[in-house]
Protein backbone atom coordinates (compact mmCIF):
# COMPACT_ATOMS: atom_id res chain seq x y z
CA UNK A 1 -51.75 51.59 -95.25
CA UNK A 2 -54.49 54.28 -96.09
CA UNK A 3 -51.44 56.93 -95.29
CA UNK A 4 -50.14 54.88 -98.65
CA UNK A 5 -53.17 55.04 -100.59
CA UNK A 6 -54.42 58.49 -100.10
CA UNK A 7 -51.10 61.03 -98.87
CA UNK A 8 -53.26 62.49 -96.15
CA UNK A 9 -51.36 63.74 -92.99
CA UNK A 10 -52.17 62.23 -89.50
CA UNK A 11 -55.28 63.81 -87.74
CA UNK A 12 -54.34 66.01 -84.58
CA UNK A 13 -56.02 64.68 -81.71
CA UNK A 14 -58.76 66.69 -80.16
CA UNK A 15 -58.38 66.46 -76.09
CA UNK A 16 -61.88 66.55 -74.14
CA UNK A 17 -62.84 68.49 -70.92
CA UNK A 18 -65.79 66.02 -69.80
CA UNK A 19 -68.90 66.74 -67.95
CA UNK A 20 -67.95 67.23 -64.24
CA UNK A 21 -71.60 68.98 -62.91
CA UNK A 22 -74.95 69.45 -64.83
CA UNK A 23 -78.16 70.66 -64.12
CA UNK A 24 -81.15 71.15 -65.68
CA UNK A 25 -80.04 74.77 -67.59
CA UNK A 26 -76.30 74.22 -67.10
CA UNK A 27 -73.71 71.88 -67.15
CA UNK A 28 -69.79 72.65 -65.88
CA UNK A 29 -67.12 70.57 -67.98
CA UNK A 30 -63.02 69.77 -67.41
CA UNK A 31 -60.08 68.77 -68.44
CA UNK A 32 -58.58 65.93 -67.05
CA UNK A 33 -55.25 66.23 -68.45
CA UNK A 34 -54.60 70.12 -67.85
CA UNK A 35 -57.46 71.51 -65.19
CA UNK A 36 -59.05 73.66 -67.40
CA UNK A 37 -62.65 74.07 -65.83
CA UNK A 38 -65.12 75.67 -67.97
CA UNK A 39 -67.56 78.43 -66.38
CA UNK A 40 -71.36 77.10 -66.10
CA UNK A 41 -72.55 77.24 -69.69
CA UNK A 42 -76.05 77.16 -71.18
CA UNK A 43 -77.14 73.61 -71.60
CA UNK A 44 -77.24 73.25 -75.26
CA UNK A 45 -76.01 69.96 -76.01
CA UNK A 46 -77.82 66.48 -76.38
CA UNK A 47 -77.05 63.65 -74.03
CA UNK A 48 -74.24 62.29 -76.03
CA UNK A 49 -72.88 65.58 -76.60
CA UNK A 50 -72.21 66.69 -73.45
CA UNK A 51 -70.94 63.13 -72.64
CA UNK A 52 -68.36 62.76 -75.39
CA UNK A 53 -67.09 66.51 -73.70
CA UNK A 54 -66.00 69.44 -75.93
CA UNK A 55 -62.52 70.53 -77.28
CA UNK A 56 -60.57 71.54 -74.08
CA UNK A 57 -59.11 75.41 -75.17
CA UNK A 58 -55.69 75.02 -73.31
CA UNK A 59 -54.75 71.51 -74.55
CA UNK A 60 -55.80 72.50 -78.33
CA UNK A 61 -53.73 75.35 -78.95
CA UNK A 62 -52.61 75.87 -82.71
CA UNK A 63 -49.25 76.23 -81.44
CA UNK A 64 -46.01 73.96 -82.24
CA UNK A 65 -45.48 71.16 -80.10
CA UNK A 66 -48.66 71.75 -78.01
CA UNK A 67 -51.53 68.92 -77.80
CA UNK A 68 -49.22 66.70 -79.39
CA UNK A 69 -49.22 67.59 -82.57
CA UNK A 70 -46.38 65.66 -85.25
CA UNK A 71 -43.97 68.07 -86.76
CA UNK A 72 -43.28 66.87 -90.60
CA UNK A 73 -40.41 64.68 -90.86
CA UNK A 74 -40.92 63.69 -87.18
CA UNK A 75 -41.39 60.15 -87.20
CA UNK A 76 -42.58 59.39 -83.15
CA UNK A 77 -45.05 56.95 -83.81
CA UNK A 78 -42.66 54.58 -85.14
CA UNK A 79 -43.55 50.71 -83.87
CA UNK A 80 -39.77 50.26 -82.61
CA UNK A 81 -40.32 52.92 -80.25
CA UNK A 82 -38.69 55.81 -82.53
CA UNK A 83 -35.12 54.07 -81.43
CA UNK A 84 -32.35 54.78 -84.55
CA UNK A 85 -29.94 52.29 -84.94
């Protein structure tokens, strides 16, 4: 309904590479839907930082059809399952 009121497009979905190691300088982070493991990187985030993850770089390419992005006029969150009748 807020699609009606306001004509914004859908938000893209930002897939997470998660906290897999940390210490007390560095914490390691991946993806569990591609394997992308990050290098050891500079601890620089707060607790709930590093545990809501960071943007995964191979799963949130600006490309077409990549991280599941909605091409206009495709309609595949329909609630019937995108089935045409």
């Amino acid at each position: 309904m807020s699609a009606l009121l306001f004509d914004l497009p859908p938000r893209r979905r930002k897939f997470r590479a998660h906290v897999i190691d940390a210490g007390a300088d560095a914490i390691k982070f991946r993806c569990f839907r591609c394997a992308y493991e990050s290098e050891w990187l500079q601890n620089n985030y707060t607790i709930s930082e590093a545990k809501r993850g960071i943007e995964c770089p191979n799963c949130n390419r600006d490309k077409e059809g990549v991280a599941g992005l909605v091409k206009p006029g495709n309609q595949g969150n329909t609630l019937d399952g995108g089935i045409r009748g």
